[in-house]
Protein backbone atom coordinates (compact mmCIF):
# COMPACT_ATOMS: atom_id res chain seq x y z
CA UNK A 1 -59.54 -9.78 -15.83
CA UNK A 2 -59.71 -13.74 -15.50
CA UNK A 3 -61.43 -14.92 -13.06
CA UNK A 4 -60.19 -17.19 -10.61
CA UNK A 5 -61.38 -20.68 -9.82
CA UNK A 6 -61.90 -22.82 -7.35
CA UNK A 7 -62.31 -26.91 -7.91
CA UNK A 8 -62.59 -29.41 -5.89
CA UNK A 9 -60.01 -32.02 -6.21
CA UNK A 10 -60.29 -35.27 -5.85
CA UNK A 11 -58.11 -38.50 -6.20
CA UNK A 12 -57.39 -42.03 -4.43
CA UNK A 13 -57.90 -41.93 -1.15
CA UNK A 14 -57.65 -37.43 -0.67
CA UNK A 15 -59.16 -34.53 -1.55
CA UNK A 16 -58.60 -30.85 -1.08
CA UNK A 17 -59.84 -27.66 -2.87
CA UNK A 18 -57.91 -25.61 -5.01
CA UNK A 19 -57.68 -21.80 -5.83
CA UNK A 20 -55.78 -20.92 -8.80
CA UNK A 21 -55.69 -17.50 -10.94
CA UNK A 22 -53.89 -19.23 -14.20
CA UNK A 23 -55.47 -19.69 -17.16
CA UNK A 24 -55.22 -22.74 -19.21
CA UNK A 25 -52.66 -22.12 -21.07
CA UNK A 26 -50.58 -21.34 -17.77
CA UNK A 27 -51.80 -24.16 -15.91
CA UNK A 28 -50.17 -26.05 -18.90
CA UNK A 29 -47.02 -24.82 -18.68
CA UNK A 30 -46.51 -25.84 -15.14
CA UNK A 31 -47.56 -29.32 -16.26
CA UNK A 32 -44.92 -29.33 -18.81
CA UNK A 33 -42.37 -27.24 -16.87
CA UNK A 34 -42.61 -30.28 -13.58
CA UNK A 35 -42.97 -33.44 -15.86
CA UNK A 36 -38.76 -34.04 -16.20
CA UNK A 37 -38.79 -33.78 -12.52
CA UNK A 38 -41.64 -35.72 -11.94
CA UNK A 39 -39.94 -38.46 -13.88
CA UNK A 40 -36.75 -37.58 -12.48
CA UNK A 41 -37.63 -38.14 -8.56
CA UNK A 42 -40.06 -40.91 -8.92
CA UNK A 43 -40.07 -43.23 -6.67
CA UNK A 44 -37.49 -41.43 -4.66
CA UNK A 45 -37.44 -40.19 -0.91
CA UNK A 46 -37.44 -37.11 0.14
CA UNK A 47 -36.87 -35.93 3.77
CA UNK A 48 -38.08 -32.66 4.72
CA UNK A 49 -37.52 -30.50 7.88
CA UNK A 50 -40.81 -28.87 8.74
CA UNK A 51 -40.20 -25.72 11.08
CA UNK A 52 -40.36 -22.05 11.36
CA UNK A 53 -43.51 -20.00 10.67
CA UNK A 54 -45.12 -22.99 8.59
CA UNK A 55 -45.69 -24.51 11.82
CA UNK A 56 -47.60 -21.56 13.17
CA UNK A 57 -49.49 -20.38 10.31
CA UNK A 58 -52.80 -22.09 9.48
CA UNK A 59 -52.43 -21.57 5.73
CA UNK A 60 -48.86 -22.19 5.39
CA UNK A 61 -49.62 -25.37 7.61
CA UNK A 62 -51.98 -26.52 5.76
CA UNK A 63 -50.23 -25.72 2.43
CA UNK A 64 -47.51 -27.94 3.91
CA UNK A 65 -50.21 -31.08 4.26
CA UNK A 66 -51.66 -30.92 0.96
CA UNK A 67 -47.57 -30.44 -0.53
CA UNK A 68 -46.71 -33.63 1.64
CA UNK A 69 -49.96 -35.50 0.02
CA UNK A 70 -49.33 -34.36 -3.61
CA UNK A 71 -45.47 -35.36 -2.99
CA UNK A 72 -46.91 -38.96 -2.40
CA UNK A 73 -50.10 -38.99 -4.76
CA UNK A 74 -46.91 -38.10 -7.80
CA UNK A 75 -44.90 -41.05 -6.55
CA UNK A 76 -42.17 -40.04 -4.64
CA UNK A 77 -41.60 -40.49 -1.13
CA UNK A 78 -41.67 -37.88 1.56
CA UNK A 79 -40.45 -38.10 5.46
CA UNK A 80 -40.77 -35.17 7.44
CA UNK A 81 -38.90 -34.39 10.69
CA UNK A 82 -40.03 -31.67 13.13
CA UNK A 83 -39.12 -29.62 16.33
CA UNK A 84 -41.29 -27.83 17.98
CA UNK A 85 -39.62 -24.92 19.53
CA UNK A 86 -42.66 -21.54 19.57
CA UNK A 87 -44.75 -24.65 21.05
CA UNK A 88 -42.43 -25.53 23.57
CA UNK A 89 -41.96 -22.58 24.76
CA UNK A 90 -45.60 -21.20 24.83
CA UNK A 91 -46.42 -24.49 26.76
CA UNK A 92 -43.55 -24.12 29.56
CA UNK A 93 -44.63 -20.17 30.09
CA UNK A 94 -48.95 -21.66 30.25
CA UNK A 95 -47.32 -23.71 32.56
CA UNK A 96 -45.73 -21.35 34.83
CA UNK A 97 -41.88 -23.37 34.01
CA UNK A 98 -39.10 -20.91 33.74
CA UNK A 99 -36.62 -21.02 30.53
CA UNK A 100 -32.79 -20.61 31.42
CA UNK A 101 -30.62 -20.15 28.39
CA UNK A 102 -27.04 -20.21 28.18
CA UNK A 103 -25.21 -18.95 25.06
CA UNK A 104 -28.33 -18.41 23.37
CA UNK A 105 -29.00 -21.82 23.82
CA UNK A 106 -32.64 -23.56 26.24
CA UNK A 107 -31.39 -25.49 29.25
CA UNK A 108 -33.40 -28.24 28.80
CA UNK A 109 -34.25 -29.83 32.66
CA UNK A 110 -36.03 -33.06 33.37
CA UNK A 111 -39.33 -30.75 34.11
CA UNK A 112 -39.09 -29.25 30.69
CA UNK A 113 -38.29 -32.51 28.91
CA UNK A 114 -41.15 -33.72 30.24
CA UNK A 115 -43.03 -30.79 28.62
CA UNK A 116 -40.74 -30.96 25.31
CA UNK A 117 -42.08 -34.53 24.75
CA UNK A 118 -45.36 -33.40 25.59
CA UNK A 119 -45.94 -31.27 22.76
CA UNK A 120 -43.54 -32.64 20.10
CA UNK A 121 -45.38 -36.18 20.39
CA UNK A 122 -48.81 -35.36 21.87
CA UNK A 123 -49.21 -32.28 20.08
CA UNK A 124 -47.08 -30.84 16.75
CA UNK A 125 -47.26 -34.35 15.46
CA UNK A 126 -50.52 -35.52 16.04
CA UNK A 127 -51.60 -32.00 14.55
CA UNK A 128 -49.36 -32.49 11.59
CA UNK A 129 -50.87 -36.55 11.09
CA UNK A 130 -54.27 -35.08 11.34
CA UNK A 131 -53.83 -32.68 8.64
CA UNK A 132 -52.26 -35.20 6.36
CA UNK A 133 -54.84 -37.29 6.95
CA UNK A 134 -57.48 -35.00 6.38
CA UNK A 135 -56.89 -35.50 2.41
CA UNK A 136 -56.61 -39.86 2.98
CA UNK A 137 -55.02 -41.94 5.50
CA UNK A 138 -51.51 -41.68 4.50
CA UNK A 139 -49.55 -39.95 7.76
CA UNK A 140 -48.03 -41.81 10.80
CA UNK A 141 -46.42 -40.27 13.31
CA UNK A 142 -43.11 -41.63 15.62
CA UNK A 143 -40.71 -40.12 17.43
CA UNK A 144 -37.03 -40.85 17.34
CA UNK A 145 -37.62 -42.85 20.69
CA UNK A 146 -40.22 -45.32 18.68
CA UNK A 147 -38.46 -48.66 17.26
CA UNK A 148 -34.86 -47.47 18.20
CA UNK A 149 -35.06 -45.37 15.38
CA UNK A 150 -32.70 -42.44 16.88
CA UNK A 151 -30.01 -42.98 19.44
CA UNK A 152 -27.82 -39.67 20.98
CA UNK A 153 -25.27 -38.44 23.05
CA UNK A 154 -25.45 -35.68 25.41
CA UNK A 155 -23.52 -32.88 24.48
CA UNK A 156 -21.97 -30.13 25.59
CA UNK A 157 -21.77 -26.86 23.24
CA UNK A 158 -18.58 -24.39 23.97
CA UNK A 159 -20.13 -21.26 25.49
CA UNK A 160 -17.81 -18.30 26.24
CA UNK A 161 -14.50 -20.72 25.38
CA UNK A 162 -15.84 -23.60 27.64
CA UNK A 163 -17.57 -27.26 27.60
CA UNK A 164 -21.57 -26.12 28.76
CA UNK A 165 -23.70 -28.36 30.56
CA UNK A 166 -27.55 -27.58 28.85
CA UNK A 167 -29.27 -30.40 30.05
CA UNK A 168 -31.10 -33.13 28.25
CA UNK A 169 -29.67 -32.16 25.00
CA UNK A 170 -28.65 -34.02 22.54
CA UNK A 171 -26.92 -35.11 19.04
CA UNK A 172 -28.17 -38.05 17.16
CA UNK A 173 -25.20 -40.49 16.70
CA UNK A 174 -27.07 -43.15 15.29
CA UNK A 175 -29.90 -44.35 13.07
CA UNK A 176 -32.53 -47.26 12.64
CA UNK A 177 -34.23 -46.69 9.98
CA UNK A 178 -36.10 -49.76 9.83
CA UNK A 179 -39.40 -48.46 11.24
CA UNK A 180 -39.72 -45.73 8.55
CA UNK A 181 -38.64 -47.86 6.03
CA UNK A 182 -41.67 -50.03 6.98
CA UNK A 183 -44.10 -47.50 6.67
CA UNK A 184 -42.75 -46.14 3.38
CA UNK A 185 -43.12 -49.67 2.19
CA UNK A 186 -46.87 -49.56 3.12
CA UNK A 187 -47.84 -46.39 1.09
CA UNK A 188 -47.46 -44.37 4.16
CA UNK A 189 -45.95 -40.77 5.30
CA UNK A 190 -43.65 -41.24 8.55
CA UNK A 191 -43.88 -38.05 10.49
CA UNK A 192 -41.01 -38.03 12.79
CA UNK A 193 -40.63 -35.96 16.15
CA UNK A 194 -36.98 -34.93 17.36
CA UNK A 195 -36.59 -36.89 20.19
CA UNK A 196 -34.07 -39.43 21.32
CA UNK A 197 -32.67 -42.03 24.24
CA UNK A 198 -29.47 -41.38 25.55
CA UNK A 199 -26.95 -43.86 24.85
CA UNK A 200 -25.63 -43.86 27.22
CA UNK A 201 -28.88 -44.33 29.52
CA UNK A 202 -31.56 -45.82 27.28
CA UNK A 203 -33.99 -44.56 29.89
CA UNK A 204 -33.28 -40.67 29.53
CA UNK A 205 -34.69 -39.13 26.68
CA UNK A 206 -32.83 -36.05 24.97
CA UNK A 207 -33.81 -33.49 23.33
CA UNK A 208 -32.42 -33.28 19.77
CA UNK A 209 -32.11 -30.52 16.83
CA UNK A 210 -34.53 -31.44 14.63
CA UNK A 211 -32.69 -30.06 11.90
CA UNK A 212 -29.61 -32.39 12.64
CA UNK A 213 -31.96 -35.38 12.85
CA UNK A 214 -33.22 -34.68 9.41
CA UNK A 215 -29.97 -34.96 7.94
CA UNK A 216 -29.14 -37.66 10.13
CA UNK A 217 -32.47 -39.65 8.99
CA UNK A 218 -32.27 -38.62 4.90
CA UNK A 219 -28.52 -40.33 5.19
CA UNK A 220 -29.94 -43.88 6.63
CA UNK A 221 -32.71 -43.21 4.84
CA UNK A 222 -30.51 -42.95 1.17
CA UNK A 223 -32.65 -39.94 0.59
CA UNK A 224 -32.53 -38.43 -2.89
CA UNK A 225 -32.99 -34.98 -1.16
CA UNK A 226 -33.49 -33.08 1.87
CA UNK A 227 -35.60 -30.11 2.37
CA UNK A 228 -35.07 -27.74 5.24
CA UNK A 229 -37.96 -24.91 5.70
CA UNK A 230 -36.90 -22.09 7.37
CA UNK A 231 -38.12 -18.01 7.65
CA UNK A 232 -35.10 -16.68 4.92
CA UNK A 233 -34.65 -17.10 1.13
CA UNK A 234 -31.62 -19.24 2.07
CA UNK A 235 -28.16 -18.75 2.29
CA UNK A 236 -26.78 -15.15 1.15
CA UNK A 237 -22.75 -15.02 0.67
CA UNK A 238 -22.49 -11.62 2.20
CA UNK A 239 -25.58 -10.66 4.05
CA UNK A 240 -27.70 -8.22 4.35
CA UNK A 241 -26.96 -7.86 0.40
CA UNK A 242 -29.91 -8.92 -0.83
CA UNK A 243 -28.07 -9.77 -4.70
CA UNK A 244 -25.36 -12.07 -2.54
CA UNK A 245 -28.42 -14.93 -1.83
CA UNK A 246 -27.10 -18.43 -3.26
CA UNK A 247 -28.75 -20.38 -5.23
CA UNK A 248 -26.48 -23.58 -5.33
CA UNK A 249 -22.87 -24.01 -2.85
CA UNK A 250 -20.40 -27.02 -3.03
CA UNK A 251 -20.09 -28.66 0.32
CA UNK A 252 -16.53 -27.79 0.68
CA UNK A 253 -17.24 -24.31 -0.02
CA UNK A 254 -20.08 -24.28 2.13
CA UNK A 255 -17.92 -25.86 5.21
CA UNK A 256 -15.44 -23.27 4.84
CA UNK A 257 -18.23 -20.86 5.26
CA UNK A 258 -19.79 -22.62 8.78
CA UNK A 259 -17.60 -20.20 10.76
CA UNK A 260 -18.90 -16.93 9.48
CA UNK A 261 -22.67 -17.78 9.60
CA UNK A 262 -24.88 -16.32 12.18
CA UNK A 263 -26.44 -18.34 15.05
CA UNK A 264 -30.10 -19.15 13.59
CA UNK A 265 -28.34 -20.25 10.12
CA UNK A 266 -25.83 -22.06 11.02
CA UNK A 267 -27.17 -25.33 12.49
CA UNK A 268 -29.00 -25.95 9.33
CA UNK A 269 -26.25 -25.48 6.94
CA UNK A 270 -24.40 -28.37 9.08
CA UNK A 271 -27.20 -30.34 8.74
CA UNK A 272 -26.87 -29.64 5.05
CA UNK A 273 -23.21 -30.62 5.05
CA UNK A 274 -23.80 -33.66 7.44
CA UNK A 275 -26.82 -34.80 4.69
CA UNK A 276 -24.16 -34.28 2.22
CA UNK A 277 -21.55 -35.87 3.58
CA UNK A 278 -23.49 -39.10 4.33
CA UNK A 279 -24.58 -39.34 0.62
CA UNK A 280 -27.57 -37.50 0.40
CA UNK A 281 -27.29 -35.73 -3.52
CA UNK A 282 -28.59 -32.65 -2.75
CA UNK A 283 -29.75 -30.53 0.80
CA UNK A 284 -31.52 -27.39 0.04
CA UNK A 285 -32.16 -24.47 2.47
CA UNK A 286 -36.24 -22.88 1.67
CA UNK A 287 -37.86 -20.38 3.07
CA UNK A 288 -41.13 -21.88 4.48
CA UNK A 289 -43.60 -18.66 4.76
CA UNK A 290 -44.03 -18.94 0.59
CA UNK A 291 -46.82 -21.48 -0.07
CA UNK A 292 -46.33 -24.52 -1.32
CA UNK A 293 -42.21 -23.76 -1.21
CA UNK A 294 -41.56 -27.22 -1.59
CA UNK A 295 -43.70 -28.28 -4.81
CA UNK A 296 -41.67 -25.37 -6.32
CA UNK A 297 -38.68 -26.37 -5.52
CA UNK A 298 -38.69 -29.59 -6.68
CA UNK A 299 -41.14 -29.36 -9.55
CA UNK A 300 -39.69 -26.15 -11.34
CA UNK A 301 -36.33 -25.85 -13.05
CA UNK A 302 -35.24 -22.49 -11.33
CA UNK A 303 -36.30 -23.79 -8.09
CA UNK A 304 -35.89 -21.83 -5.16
CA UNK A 305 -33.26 -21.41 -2.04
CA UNK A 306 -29.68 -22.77 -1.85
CA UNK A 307 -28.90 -26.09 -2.78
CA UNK A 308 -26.35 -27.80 -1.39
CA UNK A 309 -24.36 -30.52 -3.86
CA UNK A 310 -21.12 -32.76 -3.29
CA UNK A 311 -19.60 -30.49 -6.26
CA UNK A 312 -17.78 -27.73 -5.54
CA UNK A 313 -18.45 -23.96 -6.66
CA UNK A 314 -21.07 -21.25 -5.61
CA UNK A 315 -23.90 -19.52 -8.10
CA UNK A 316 -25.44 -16.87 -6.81
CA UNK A 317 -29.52 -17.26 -7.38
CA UNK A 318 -29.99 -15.04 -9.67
CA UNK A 319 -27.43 -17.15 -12.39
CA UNK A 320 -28.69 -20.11 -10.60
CA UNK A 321 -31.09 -22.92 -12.52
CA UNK A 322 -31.19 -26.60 -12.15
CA UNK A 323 -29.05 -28.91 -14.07
């Protein structure tokens, strides 16, 4: 049996421990299998999506942290964008505020916006900072609201063949990136919440998909990538067949596909094309509950998920390797 270790790693300004099973030969291997792509997104930026059950989970969250610092110690840069929605909702039910949902969809009311930017700015991102920061002060968090960095409309989703008012709920139409871009400049990580003011009433704040205002962000941003964690594999052709998952979709493909995809996915495959679409190389679709999902994605040459590229075809995972 070899025996598992446990060191305590240390570098400029961080430090966390870590637990690994490989021996040395392994532990070169990775080295050698993530140097081309540590050479290949240096100095690059990276937004990534942080949701799903890496937001509840206290390893997966801080698996996420210590991903975020590495990302940064190795040179590139990441941005990540969250929502907030278990949180939300555990706060409006301590609260005694009642959830009305049309279509599937929160009806967000001036009482639970209030509560919305409650948590996403009081409490997911300071949360998120602190753990980043537990390793070396490197995290700052901002919401969309901070430096004009998001505007959005109010919109109105088509429930049951109709135009549906859902409150204070919005799409990001435009971008300022200038804030982030200032603390990227300083060394730092920008840890955005998904908030936004209404443009057409800078005083009324919307809540936005956070998912949407990734993509929306890692376009202004010129992002090399974006990252979106959710709770699947990614993308499968013809689920539940388990063989049909993809490993890498043109956009065009993928946009003919929007129609047929199921509630939960479909948002973040439009953010994918939307990323796409605004120059972004590649959008990728992760699922979050595997630990340090992200470092394998971009550090191994099978990576994992669906990739989305500006070139059409589809590979199916299992044919799929980067190239």
């Amino acid at each position: 049996m070899v025996k598992a270790e446990t060191k305590n790693v240390v570098g400029p300004g961080f430090h966390f421990d870590v637990h690994t099973d490989l021996r040395a030969d392994q532990k070169a291997e990775v080295l050698i299998e993530a140097l081309p792509w540590l050479e290949e997104f240096y100095g690059q930026c990276v937004v990534i999506k942080y949701g799903g059950n890496a937001m509840v989970d206290e390893k997966l969250k801080q698996n996420f942290a210590e991903d975020m610092v590495f990302l940064r110690q190795v040179g590139l840069h990441p941005v990540v964008v969250h929502g907030g929605g278990p949180q939300i909702s555990n706060m409006l039910k301590a609260l005694g505020i009642k959830s009305e949902f049309k279509g599937g969809l929160r009806v967000t009311t001036p009482e639970a916006m209030d509560v919305v930017r409650m948590v996403l700015t009081g409490k997911v991102s300071r949360e998120l900072v602190g753990l980043i920061n537990s390793h070396g002060p490197m995290a700052v968090g901002l919401s969309g609201e901070d430096g004009g960095l998001f505007s959005a409309m109010q919109r109105k989703p088509i429930i049951d063949g109709k135009p549906t008012d859902i409150g204070l709920v919005g799409d990001v139409v435009s971008v300022d990136a200038s804030a982030v871009e200032d603390l990227i400049a300083a060394g730092r990580i920008p840890v955005v919440s998904s908030v936004a003011p209404n443009e057409d009433d800078p005083t009324e704040v919307l809540n936005v998909n956070a998912d949407s205002a990734a993509a929306a962000l890692a376009a202004a941003l010129g992002a090399r990538k974006l990252v979106i964690l959710t709770d699947v594999d990614g993308l499968y052709a013809d689920w539940p067949d388990r063989d049909s998952l993809v490993g890498r979709i043109g956009v065009e493909n993928l946009r003919d596909m929007l129609p047929e995809l199921e509630s939960g996915m479909r948002p973040k495959m439009e953010a994918c094309v939307r990323a796409i679409d605004g120059g972004v190389e590649q959008a990728h679709i992760i699922d979050g509950r595997k630990p340090h999902s992200i470092l394998n994605e971009i550090f191994t040459t099978k990576g994992i998920g669906t990739m989305v590229v500006p070139e059409d075809g589809i590979e199916m995972r299992s044919a799929y390797y980067h190239g």
